[in-house]
N, C-alpha and C. Protein backbone atom coordinates (compact mmCIF):
# COMPACT_ATOMS: atom_id res chain seq x y z
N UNK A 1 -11.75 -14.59 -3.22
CA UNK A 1 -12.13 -13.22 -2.95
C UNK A 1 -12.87 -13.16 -1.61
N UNK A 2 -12.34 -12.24 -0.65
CA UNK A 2 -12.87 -12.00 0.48
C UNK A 2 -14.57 -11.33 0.17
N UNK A 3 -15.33 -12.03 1.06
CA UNK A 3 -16.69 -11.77 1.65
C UNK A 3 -16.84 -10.24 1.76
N UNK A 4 -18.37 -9.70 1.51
CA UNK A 4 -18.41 -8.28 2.40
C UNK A 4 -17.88 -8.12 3.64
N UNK A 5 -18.43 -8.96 4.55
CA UNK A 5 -18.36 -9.23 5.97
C UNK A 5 -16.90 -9.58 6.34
N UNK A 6 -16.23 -10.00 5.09
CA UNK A 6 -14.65 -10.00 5.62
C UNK A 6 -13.70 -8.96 6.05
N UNK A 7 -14.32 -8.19 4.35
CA UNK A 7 -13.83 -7.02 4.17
C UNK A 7 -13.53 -5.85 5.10
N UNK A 8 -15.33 -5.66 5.34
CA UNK A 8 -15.72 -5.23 6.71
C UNK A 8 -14.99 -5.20 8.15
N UNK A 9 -15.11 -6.45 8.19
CA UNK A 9 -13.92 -6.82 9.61
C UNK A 9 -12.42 -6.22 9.70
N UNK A 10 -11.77 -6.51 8.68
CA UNK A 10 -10.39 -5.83 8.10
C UNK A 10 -10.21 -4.67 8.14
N UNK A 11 -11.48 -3.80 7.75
CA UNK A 11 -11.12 -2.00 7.86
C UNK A 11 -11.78 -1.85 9.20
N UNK A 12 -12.58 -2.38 9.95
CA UNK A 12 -13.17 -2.62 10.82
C UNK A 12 -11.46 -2.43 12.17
N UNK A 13 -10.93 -3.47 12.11
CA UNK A 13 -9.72 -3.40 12.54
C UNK A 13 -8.31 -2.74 12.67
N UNK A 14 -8.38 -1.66 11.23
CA UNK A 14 -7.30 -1.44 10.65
C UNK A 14 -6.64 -0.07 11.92
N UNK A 15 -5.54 -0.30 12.25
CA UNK A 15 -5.08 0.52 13.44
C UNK A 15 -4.65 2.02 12.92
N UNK A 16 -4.66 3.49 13.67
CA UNK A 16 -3.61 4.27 12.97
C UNK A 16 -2.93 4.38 12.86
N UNK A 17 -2.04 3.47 12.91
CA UNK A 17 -0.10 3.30 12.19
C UNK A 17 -0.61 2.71 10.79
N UNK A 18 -1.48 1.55 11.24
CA UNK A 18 -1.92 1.09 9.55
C UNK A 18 -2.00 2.11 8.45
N UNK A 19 -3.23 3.18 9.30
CA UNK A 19 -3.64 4.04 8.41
C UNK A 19 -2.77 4.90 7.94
N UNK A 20 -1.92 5.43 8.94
CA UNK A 20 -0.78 6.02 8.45
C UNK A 20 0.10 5.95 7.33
N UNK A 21 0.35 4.63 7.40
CA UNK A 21 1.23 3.90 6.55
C UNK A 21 0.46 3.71 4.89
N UNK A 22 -0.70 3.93 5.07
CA UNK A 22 -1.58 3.43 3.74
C UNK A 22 -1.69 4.82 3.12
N UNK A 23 -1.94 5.69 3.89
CA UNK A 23 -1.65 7.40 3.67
C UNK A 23 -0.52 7.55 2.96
N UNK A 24 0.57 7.29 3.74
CA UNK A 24 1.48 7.74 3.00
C UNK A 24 2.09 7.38 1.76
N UNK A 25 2.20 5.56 1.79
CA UNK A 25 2.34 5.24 0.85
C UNK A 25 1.41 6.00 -0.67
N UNK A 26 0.45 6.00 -0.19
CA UNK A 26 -0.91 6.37 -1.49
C UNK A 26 -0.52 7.74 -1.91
N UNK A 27 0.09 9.03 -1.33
CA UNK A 27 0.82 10.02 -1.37
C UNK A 27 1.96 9.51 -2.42
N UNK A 28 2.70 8.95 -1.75
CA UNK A 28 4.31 8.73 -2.44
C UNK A 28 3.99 8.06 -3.78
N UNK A 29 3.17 6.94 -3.86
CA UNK A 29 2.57 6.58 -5.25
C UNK A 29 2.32 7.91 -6.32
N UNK A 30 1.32 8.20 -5.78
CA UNK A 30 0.98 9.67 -6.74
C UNK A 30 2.14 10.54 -7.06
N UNK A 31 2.51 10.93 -6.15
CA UNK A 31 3.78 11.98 -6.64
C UNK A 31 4.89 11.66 -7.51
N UNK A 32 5.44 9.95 -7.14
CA UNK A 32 6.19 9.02 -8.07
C UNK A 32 5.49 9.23 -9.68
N UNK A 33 4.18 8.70 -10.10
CA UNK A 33 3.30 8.51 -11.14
C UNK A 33 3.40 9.95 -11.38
N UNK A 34 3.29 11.37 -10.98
CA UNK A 34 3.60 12.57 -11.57
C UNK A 34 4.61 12.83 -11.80
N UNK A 35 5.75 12.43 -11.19
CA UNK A 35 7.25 12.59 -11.65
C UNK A 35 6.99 12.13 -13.08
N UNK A 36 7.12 10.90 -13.10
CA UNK A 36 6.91 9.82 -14.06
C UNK A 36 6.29 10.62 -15.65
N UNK A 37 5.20 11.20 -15.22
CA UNK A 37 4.43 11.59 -16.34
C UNK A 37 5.06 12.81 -16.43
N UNK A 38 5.55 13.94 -15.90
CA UNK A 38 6.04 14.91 -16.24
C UNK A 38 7.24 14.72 -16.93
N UNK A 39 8.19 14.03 -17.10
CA UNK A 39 9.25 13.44 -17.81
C UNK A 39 9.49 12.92 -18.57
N UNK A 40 8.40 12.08 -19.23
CA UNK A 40 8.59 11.40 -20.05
C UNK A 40 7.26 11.61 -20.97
N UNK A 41 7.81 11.17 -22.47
CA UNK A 41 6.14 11.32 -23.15
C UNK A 41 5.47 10.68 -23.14
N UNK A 42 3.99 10.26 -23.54
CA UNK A 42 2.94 9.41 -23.57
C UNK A 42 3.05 8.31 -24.09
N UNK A 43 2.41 7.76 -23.70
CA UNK A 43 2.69 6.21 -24.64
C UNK A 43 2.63 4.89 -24.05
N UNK A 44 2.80 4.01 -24.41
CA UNK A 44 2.66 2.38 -23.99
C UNK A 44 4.11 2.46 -22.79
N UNK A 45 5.52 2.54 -23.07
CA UNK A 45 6.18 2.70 -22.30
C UNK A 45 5.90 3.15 -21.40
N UNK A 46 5.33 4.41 -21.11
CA UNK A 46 5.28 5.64 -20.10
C UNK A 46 4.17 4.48 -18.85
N UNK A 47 3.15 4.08 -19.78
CA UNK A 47 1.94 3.45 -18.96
C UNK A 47 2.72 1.96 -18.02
N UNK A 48 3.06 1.16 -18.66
CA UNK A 48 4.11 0.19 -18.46
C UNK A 48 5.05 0.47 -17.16
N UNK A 49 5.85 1.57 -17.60
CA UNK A 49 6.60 1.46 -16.56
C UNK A 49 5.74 2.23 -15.30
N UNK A 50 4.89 2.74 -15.28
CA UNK A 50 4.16 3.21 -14.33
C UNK A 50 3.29 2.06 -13.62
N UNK A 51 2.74 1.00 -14.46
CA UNK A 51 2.08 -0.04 -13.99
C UNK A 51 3.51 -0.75 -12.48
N UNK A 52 4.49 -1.09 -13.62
CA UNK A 52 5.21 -1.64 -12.94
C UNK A 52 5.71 -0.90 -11.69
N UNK A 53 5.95 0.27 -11.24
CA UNK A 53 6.42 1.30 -10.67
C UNK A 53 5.19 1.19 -9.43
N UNK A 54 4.03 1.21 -9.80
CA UNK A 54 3.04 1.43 -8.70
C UNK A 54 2.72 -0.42 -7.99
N UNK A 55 3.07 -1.35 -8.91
CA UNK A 55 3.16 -2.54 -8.33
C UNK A 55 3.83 -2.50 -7.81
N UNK A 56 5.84 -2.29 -7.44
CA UNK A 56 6.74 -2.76 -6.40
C UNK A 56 6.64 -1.65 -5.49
N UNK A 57 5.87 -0.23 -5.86
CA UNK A 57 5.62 0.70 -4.41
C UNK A 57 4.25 -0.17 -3.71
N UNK A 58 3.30 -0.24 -4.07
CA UNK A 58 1.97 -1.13 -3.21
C UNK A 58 2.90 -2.33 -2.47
N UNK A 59 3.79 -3.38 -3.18
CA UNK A 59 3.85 -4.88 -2.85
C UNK A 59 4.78 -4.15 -1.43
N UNK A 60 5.29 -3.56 -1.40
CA UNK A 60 6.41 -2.24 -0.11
C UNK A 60 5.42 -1.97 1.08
N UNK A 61 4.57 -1.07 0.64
CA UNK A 61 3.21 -1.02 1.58
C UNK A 61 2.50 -2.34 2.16
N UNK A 62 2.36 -3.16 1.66
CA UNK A 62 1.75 -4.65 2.18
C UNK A 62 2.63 -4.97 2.83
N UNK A 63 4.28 -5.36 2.57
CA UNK A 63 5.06 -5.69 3.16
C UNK A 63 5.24 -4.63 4.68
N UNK A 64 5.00 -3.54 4.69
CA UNK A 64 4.73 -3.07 5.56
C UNK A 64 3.93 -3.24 7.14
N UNK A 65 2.35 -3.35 6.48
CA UNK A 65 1.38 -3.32 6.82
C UNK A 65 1.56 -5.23 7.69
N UNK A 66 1.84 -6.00 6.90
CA UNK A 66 2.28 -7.07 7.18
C UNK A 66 3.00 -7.09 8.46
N UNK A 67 3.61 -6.52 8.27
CA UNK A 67 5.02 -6.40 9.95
C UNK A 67 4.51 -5.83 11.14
N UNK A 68 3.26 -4.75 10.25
CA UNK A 68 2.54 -4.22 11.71
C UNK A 68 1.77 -5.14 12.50
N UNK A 69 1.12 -6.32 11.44
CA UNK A 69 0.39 -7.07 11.50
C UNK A 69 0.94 -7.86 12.78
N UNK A 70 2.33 -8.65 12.44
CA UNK A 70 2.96 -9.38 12.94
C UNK A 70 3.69 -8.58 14.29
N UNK A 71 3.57 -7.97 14.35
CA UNK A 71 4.30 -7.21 15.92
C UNK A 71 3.08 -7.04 16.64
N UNK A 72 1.64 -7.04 15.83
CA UNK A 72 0.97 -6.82 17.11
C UNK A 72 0.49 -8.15 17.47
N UNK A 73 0.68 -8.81 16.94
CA UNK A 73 0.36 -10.48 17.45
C UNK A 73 1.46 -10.63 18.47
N UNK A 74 2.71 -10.38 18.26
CA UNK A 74 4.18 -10.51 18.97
C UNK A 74 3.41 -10.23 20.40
N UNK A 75 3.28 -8.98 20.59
CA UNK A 75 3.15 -8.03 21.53
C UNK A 75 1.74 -8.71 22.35
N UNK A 76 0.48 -9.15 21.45
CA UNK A 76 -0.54 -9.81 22.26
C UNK A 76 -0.35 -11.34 23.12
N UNK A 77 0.59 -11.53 22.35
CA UNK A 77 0.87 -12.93 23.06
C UNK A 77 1.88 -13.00 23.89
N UNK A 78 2.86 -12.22 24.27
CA UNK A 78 3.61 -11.64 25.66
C UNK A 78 3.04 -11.10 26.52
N UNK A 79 1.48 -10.69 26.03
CA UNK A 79 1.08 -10.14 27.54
C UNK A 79 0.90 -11.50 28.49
């Protein structure tokens, strides 16, 4: 588990494409999870597949955020 001071550094850093990208995703999550619940009834299923549903949309966003990561290293080390 990352440090305060890690943590810190990380949002400390975080660019606005990052932020962008964390926006939107966190949007599209929610609205997915209301689809979700408006459709279907309550229950262990409903929760389940929503768990699972908001895990492969987040692991999408990291994979994201990741690439931004990696292009701006690309880009610092060509200068």
């Amino acid at each position: 588990m990352p440090s305060k001071q890690e943590i810190q550094k990380i949002i400390d850093n975080i660019t606005p494409f990052q932020e962008y990208i964390m926006r939107g995703a966190s949007r599209m999550v929610g609205q997915t999870l209301d689809q979700l619940e408006s459709s279907m009834p309550e229950g262990k299923q409903l929760e389940k597949l929503k768990q699972l549903i908001e895990d492969i949309l987040y692991e999408y966003r990291d994979s994201l955020l990741r690439a931004t990561v990696e292009l701006d290293i690309q880009q610092k080390t060509k200068k």
